[in-house]
Structures are given as structure tokens and as C-alpha cells.
PDB file of N, CA and C in Angstrom:
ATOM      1  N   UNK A   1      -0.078  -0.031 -26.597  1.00  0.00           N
ATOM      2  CA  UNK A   1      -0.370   1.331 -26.151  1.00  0.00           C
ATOM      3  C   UNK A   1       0.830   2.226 -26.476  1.00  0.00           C
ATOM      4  N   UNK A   2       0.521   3.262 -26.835  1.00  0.00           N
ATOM      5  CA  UNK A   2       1.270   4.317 -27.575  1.00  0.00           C
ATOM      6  C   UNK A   2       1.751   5.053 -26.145  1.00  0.00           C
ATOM      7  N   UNK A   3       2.764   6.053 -26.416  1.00  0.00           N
ATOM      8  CA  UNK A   3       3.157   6.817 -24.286  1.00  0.00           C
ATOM      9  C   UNK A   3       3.230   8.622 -25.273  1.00  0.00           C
ATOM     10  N   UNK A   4       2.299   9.239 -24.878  1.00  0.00           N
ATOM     11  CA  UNK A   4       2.471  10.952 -24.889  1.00  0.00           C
ATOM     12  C   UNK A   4       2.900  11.619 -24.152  1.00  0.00           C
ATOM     13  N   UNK A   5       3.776  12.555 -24.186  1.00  0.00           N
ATOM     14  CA  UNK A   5       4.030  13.340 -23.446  1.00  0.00           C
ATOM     15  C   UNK A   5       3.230  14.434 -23.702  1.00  0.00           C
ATOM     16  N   UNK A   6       2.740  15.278 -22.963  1.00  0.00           N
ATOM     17  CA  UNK A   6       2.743  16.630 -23.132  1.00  0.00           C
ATOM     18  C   UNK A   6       2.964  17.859 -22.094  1.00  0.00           C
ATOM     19  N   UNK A   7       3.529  18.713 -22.703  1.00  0.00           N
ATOM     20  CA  UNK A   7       4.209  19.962 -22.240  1.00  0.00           C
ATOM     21  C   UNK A   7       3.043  20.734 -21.820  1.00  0.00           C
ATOM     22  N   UNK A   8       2.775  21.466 -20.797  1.00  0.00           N
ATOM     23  CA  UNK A   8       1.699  22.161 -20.437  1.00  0.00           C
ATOM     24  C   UNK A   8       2.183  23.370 -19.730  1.00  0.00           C
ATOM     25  N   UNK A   9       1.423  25.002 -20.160  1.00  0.00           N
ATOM     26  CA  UNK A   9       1.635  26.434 -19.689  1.00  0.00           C
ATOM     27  C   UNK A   9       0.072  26.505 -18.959  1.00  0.00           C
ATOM     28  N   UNK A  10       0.322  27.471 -18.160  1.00  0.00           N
ATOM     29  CA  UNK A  10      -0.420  27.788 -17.611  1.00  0.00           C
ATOM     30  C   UNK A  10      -1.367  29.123 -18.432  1.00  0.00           C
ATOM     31  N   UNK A  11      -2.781  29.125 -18.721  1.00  0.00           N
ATOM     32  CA  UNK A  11      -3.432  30.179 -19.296  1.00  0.00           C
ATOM     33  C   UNK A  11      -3.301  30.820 -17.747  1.00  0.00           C
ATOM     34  N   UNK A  12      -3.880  32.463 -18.540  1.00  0.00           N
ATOM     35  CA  UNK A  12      -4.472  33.147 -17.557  1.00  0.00           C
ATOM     36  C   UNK A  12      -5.030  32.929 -16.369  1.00  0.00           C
ATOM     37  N   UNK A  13      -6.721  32.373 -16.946  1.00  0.00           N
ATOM     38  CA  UNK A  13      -7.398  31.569 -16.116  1.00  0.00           C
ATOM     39  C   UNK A  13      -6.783  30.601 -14.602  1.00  0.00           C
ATOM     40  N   UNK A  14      -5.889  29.952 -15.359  1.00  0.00           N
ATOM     41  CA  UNK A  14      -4.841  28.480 -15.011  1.00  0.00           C
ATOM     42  C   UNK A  14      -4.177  29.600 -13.462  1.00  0.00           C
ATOM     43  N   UNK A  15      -3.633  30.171 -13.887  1.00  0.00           N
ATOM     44  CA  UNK A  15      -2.945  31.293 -13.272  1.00  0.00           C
ATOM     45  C   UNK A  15      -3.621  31.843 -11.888  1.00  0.00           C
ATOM     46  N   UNK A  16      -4.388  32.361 -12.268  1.00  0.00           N
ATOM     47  CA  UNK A  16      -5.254  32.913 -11.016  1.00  0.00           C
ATOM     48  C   UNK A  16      -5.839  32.319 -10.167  1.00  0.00           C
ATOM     49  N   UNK A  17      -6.151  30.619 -10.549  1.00  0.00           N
ATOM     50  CA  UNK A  17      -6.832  30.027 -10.072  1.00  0.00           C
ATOM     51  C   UNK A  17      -5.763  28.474  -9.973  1.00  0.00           C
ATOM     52  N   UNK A  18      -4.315  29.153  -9.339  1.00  0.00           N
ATOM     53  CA  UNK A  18      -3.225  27.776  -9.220  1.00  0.00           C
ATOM     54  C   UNK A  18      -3.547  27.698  -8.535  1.00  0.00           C
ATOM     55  N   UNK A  19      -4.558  27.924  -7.032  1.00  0.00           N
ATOM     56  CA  UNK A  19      -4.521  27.207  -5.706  1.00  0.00           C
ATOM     57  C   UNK A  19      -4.997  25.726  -5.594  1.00  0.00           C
ATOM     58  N   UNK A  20      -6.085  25.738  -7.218  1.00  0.00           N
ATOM     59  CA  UNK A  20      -6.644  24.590  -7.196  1.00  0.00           C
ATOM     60  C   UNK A  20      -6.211  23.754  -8.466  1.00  0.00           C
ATOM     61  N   UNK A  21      -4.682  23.316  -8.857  1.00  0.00           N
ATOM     62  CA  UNK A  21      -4.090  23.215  -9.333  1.00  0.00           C
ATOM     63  C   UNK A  21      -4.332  21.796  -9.188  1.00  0.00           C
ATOM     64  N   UNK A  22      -3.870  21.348  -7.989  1.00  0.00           N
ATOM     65  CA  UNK A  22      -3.738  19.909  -7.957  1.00  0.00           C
ATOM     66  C   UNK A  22      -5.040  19.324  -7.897  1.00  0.00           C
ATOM     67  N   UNK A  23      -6.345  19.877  -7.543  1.00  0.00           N
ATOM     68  CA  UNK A  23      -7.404  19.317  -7.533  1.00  0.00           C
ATOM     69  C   UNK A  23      -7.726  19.372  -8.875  1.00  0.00           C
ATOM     70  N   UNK A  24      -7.576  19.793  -9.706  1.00  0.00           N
ATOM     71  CA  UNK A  24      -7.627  19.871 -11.352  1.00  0.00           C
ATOM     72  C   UNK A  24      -6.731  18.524 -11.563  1.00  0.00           C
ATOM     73  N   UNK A  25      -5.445  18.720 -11.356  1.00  0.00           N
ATOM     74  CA  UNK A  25      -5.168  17.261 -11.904  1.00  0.00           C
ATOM     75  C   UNK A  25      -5.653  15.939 -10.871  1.00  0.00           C
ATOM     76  N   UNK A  26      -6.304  16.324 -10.029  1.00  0.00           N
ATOM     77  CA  UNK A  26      -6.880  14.696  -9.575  1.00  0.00           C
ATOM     78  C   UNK A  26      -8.027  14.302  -9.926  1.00  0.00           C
ATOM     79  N   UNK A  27      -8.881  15.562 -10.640  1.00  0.00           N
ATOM     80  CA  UNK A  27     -10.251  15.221 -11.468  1.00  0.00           C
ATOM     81  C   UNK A  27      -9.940  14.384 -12.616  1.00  0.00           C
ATOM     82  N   UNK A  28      -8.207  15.202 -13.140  1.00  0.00           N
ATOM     83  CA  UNK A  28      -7.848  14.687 -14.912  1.00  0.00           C
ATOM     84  C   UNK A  28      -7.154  12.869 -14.527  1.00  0.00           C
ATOM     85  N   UNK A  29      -6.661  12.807 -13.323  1.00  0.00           N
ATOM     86  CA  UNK A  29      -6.211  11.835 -13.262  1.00  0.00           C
ATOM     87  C   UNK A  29      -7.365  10.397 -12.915  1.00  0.00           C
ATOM     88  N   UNK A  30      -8.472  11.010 -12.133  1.00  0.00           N
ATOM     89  CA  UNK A  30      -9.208  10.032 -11.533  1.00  0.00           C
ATOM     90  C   UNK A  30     -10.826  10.207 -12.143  1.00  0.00           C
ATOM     91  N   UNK A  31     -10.704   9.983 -13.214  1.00  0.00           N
ATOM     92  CA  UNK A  31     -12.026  10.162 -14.270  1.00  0.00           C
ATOM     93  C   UNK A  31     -13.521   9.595 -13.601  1.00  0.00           C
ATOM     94  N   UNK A  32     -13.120   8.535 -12.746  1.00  0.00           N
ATOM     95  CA  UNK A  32     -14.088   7.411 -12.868  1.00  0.00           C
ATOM     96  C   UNK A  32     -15.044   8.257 -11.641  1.00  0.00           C
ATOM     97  N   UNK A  33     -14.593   9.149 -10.504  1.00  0.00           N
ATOM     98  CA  UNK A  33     -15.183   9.462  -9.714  1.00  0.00           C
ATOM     99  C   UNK A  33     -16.681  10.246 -10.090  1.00  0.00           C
ATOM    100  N   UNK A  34     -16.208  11.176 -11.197  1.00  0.00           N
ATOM    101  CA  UNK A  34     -17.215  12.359 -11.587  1.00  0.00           C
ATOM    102  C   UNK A  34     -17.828  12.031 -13.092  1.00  0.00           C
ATOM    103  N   UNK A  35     -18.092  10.731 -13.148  1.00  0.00           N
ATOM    104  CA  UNK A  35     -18.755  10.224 -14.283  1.00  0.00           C
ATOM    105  C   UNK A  35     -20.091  10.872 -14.361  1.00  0.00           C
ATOM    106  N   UNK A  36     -20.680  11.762 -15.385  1.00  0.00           N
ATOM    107  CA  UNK A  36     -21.127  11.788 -15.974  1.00  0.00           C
ATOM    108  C   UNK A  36     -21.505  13.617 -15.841  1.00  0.00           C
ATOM    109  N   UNK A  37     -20.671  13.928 -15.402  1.00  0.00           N
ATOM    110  CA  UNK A  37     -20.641  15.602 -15.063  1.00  0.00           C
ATOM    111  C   UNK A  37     -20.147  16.159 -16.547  1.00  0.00           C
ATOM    112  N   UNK A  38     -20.887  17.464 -17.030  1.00  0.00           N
ATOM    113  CA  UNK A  38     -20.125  18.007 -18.251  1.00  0.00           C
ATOM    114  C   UNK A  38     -18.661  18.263 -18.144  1.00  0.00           C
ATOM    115  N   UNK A  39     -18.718  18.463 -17.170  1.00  0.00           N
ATOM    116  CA  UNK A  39     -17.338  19.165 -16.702  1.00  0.00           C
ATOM    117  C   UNK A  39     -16.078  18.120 -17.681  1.00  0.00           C
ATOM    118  N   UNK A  40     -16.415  16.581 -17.646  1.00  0.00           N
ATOM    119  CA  UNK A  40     -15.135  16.159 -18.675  1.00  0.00           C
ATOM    120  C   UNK A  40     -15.765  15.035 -19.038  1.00  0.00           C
ATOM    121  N   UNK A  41     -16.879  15.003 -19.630  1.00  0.00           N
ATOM    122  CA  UNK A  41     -17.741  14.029 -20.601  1.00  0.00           C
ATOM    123  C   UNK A  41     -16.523  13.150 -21.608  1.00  0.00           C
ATOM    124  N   UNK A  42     -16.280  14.527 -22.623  1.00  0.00           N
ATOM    125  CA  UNK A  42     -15.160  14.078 -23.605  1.00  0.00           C
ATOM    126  C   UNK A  42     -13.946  12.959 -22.977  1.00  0.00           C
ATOM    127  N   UNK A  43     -13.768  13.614 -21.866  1.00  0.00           N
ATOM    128  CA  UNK A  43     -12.397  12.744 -21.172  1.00  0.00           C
ATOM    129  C   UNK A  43     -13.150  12.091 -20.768  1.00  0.00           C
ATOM    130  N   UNK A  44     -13.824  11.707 -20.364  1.00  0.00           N
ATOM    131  CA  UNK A  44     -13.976  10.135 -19.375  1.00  0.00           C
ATOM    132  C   UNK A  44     -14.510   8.940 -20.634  1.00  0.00           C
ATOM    133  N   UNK A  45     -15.309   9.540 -21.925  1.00  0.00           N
ATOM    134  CA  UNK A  45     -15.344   8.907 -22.750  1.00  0.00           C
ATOM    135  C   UNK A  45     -14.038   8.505 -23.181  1.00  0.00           C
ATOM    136  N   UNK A  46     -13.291   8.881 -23.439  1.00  0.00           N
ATOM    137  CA  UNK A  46     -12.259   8.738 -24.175  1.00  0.00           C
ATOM    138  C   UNK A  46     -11.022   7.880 -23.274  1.00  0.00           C
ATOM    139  N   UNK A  47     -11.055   7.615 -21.509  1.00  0.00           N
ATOM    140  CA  UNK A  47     -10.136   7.268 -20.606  1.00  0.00           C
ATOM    141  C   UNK A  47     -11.427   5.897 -20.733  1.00  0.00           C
ATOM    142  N   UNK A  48     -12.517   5.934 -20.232  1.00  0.00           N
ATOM    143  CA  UNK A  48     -13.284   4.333 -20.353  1.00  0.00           C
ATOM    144  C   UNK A  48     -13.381   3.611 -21.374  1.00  0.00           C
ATOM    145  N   UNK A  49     -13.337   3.858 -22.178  1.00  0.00           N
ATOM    146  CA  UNK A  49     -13.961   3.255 -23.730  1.00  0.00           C
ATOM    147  C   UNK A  49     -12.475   3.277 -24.300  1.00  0.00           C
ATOM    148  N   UNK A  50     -11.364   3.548 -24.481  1.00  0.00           N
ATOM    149  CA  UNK A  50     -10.318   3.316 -25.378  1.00  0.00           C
ATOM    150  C   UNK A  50      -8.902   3.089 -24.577  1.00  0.00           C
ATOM    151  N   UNK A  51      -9.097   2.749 -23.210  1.00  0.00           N
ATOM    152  CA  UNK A  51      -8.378   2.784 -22.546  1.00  0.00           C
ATOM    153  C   UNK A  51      -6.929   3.583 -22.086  1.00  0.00           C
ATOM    154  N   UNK A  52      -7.152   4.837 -21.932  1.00  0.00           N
ATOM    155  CA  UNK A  52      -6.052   6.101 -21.640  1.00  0.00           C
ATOM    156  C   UNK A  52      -5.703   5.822 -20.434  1.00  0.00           C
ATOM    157  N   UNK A  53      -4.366   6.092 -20.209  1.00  0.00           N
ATOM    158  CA  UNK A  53      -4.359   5.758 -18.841  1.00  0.00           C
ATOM    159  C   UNK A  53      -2.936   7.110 -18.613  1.00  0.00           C
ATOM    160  N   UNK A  54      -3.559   7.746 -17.393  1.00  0.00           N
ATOM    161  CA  UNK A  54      -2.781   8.739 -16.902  1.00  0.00           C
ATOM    162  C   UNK A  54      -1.591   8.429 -16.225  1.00  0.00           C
ATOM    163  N   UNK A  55      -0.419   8.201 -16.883  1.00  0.00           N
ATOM    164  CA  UNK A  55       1.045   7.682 -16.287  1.00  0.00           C
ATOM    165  C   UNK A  55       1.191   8.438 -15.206  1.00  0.00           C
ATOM    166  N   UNK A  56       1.412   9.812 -15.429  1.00  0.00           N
ATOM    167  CA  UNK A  56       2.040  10.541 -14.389  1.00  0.00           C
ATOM    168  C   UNK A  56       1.443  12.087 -14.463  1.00  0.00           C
ATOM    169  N   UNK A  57       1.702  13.055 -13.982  1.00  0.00           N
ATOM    170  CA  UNK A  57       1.727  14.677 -13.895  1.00  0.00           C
ATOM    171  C   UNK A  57       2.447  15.324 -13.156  1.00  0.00           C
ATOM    172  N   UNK A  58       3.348  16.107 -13.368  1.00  0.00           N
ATOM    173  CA  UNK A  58       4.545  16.793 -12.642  1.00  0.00           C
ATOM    174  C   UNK A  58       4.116  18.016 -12.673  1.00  0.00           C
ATOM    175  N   UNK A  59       4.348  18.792 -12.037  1.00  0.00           N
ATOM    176  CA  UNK A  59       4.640  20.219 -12.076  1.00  0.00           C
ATOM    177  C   UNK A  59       5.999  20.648 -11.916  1.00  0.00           C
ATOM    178  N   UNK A  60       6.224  21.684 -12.819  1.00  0.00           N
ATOM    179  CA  UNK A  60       7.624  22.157 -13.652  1.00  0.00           C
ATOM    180  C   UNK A  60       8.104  23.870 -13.102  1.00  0.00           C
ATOM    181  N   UNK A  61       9.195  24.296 -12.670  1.00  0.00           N
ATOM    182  CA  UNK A  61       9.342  25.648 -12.960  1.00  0.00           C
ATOM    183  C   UNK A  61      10.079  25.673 -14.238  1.00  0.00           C
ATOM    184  N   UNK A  62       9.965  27.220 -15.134  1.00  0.00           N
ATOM    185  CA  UNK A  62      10.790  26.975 -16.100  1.00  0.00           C
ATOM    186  C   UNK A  62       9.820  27.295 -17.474  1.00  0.00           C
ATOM    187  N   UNK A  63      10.499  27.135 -18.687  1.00  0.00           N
ATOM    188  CA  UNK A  63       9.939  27.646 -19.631  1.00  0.00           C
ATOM    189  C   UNK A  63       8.123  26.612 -19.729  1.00  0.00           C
ATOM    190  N   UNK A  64       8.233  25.901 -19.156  1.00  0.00           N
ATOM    191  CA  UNK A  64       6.907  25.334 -19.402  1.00  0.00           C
ATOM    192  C   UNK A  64       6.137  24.635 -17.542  1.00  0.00           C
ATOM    193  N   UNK A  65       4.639  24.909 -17.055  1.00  0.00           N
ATOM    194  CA  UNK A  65       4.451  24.824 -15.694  1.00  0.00           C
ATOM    195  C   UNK A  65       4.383  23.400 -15.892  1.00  0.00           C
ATOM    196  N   UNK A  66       3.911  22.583 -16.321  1.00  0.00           N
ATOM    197  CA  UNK A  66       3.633  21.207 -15.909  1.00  0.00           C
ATOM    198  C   UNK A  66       4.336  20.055 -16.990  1.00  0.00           C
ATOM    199  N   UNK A  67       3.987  18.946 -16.406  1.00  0.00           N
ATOM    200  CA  UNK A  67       4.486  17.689 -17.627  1.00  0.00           C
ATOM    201  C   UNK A  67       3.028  16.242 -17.428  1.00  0.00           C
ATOM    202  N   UNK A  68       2.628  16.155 -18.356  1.00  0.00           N
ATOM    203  CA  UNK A  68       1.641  15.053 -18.489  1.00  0.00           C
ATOM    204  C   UNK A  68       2.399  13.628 -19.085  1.00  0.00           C
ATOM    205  N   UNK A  69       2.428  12.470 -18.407  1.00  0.00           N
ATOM    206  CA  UNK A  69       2.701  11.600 -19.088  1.00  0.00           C
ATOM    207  C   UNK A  69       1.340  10.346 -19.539  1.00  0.00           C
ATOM    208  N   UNK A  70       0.789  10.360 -20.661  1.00  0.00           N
ATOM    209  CA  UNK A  70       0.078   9.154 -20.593  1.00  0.00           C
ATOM    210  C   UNK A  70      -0.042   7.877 -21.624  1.00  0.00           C
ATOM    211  N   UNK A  71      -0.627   7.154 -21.227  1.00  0.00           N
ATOM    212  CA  UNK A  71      -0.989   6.191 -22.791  1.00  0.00           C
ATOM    213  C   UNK A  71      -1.971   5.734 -23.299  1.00  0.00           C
ATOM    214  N   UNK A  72      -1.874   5.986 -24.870  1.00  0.00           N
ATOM    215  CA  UNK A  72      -3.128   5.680 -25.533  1.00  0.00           C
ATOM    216  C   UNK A  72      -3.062   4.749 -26.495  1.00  0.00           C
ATOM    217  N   UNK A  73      -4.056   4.476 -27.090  1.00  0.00           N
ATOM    218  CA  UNK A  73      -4.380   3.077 -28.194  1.00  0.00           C
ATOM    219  C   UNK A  73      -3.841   4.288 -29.389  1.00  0.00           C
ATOM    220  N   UNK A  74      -3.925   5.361 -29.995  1.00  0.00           N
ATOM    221  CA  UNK A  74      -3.528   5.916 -30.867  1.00  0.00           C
ATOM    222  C   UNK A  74      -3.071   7.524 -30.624  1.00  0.00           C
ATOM    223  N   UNK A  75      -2.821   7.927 -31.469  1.00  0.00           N
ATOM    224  CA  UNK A  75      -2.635   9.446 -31.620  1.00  0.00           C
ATOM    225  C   UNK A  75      -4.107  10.228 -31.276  1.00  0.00           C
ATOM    226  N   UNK A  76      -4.808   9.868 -32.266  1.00  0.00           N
ATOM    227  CA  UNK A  76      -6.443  10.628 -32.146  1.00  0.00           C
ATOM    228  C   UNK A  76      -7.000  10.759 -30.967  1.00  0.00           C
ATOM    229  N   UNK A  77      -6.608   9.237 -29.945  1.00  0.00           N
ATOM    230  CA  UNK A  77      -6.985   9.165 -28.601  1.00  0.00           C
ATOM    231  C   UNK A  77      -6.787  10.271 -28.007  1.00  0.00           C
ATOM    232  N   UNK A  78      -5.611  10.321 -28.115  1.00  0.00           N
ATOM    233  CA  UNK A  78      -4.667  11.372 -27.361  1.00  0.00           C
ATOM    234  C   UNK A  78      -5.203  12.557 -27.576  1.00  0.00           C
ATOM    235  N   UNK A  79      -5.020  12.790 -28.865  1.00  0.00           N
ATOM    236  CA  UNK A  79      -5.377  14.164 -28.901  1.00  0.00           C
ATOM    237  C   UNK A  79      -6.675  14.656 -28.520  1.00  0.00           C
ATOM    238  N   UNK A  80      -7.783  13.848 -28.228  1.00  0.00           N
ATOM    239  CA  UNK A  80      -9.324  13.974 -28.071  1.00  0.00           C
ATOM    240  C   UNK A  80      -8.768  14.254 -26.299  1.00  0.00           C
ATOM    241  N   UNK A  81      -7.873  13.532 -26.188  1.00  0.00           N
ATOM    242  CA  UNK A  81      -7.832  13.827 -24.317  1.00  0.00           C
ATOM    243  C   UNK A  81      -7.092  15.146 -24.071  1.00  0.00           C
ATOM    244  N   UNK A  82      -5.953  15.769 -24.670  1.00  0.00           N
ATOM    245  CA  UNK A  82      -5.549  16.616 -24.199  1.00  0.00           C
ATOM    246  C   UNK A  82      -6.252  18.465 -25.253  1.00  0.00           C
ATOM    247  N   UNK A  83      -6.843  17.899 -26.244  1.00  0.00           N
ATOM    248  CA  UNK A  83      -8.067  19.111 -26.487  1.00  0.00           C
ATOM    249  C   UNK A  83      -8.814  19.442 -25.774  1.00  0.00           C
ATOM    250  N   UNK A  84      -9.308  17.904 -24.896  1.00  0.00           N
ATOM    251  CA  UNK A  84     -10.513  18.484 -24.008  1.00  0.00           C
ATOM    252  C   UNK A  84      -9.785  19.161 -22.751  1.00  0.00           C
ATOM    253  N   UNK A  85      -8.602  18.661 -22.244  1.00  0.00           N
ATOM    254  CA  UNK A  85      -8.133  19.636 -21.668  1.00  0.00           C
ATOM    255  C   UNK A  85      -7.761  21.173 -21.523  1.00  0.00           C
ATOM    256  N   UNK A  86      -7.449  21.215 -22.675  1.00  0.00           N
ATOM    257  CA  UNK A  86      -7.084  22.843 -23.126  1.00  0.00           C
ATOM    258  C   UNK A  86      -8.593  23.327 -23.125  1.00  0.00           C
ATOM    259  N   UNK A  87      -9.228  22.602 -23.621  1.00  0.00           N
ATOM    260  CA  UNK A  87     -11.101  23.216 -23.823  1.00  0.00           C
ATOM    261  C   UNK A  87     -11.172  23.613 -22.575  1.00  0.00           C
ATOM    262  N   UNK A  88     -10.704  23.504 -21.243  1.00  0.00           N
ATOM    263  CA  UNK A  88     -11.256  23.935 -19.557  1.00  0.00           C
ATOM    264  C   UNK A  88     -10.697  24.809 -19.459  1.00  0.00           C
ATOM    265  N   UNK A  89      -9.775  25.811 -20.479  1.00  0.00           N
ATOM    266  CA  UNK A  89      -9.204  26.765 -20.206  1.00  0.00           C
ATOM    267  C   UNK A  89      -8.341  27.433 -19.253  1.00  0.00           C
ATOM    268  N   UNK A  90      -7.162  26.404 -18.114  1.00  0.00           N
ATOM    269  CA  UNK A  90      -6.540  26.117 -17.279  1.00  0.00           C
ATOM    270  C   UNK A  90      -5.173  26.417 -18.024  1.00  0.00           C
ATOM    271  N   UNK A  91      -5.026  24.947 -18.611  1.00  0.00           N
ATOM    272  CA  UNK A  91      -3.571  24.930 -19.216  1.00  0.00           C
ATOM    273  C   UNK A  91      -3.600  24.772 -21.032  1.00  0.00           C
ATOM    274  N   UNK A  92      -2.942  25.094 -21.382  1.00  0.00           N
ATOM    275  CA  UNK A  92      -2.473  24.991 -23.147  1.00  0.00           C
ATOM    276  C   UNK A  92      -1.337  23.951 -23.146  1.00  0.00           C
ATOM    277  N   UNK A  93      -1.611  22.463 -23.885  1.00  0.00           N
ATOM    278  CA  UNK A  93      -0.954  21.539 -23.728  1.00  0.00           C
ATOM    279  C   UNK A  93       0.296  21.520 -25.441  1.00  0.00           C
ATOM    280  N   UNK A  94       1.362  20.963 -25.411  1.00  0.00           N
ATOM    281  CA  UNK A  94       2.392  20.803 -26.400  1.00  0.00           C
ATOM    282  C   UNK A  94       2.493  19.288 -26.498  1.00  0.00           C
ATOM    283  N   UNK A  95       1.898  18.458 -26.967  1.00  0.00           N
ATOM    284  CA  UNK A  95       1.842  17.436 -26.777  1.00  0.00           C
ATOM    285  C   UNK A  95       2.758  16.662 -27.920  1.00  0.00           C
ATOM    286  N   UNK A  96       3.649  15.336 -27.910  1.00  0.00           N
ATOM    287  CA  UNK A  96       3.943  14.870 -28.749  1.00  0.00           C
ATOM    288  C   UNK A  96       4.054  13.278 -28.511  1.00  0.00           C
ATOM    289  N   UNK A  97       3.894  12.176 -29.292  1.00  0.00           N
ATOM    290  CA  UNK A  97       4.295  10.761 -28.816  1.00  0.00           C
ATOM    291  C   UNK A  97       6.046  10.556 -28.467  1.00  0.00           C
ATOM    292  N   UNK A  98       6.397   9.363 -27.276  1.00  0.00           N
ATOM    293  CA  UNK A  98       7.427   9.025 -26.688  1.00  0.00           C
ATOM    294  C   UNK A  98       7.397   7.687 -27.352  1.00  0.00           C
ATOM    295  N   UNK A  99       9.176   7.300 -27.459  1.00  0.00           N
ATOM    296  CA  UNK A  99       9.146   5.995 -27.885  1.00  0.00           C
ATOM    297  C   UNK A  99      10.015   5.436 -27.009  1.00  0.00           C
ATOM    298  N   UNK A 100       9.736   4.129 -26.483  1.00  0.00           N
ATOM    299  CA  UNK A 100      10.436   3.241 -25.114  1.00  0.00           C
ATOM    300  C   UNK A 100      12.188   2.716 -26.082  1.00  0.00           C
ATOM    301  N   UNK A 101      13.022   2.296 -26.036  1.00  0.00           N
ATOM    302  CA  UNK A 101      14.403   2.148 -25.818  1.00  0.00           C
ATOM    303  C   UNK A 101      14.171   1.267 -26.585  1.00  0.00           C
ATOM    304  N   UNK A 102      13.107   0.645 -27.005  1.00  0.00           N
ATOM    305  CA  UNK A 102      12.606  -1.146 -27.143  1.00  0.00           C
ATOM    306  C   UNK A 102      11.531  -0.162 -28.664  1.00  0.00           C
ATOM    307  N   UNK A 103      10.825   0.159 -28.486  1.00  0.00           N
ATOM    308  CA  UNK A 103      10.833   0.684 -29.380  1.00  0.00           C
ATOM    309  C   UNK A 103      11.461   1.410 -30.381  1.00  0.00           C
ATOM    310  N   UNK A 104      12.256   2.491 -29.938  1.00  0.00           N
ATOM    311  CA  UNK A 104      13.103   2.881 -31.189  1.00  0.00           C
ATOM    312  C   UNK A 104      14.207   1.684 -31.428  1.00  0.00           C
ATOM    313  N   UNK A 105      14.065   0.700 -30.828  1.00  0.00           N
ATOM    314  CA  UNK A 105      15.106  -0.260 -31.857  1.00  0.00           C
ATOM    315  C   UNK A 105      14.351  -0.753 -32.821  1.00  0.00           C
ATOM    316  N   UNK A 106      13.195  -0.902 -32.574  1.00  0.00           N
ATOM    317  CA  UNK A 106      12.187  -0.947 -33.884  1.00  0.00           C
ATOM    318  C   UNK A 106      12.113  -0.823 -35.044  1.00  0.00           C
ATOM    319  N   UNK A 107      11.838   0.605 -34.565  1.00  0.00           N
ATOM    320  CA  UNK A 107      11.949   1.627 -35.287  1.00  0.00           C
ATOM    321  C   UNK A 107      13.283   1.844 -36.299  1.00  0.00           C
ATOM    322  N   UNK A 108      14.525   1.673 -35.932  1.00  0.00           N
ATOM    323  CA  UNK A 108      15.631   1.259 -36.315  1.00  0.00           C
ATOM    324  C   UNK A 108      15.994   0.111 -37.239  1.00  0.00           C
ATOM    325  N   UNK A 109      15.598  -0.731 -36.696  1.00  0.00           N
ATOM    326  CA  UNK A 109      15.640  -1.685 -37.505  1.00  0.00           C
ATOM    327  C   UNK A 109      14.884  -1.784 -39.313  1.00  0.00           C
ATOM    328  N   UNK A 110      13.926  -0.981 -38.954  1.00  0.00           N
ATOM    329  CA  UNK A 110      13.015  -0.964 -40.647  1.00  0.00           C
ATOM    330  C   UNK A 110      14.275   0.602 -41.277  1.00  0.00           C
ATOM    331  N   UNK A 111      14.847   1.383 -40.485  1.00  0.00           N
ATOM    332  CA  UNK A 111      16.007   2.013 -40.878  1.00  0.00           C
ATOM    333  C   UNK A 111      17.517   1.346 -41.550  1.00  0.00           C
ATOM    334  N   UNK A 112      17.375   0.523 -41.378  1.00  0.00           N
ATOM    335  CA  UNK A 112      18.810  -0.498 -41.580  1.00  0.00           C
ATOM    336  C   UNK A 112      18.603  -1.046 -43.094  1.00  0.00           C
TER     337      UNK A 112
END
């Protein structure tokens, strides 16, 4: 499993409607409850079937409101999960892959 981070702002929308901030991320975090609602079809396909798993979610002051940590079987995964996020028109995500300590020695090593 691959680990993403992504950077998340708050839209407009996102904005006006922070009271329900954290209930937004316990829908994004806990997929399995609201199976089969449009509301996140894309995501729950994509968290059951390829196994995503929501590490963490912070909320941030500062140049960016939130932080997503999760992991996926690939990049595409990922990105199918945090499009459909931005698709709810809440937050606009900056997403990029993380590499573990153990990994970039890896990574390093085909460098050598």
C-alpha cells in the first residue's frame, strides 16, 4: 500500500457550511455506514473494492484548512478518492504520495 497525503482548502461552499465540518469527515472516514447513497458511490467503491484506508484527518490553521492522510493500492486509487471529494464541493484537495524512511532507502538504493 502506497501512503497520500493531501493538502485540503476550504471552497466557498466548505466555508459557510464549517459547522458540519467534522460530520463531513466522518461520512469520508466511515464509508461502510452510508453504502449505497449517491452522496459517495465513487468513494465507497473505491475504499471496498481496492482497499483505501483513511489513516488520519487533521484540521489545520494556516495557508491550507485541513490534512488527509491515507493508503492506497496505487496512485489512480487515490486520485479516484480524493476527485470524488473535491466533486462535493466542500474542500479542493493538493494531493501528493509519502514515502516511509524504509522506503526511501529503497528508493536510494536503485540511486547508488
Amino acid at each position: 500500500m502506497a501512503t497520500f497525503i493531501s493538502l485540503i482548502t476550504f471552497t466557498d461552499q466548505g466555508i459557510r457550511h464549517i459547522s458540519k465540518t467534522t460530520e463531513r469527515a466522518e461520512v469520508f472516514n466511515d464509508f461502510t455506514k452510508r453504502v449505497g447513497e449517491d452522496f459517495h458511490n465513487v468513494v465507497y467503491w473505491a475504499v471496498e473494492r481496492h482497499d483505501v484506508v483513511v489513516k488520519n484527518i487533521y484540521w489545520t490553521h494556516g495557508l491550507y484548512d485541513g490534512i488527509i492522510i491515507l493508503e492506497a493500492p496505487d496512485a489512480e486509487t487515490a486520485m479516484s478518492v480524493f476527485l470524488h471529494l473535491d466533486s462535493l464541493g466542500n474542500v479542493r484537495t493538493h494531493s501528493f504520495q509519502a514515502f516511509s524512511k524504509e522506503e526511501m532507502g529503497g528508493i536510494l538504493a536503485k540511486f547508488e
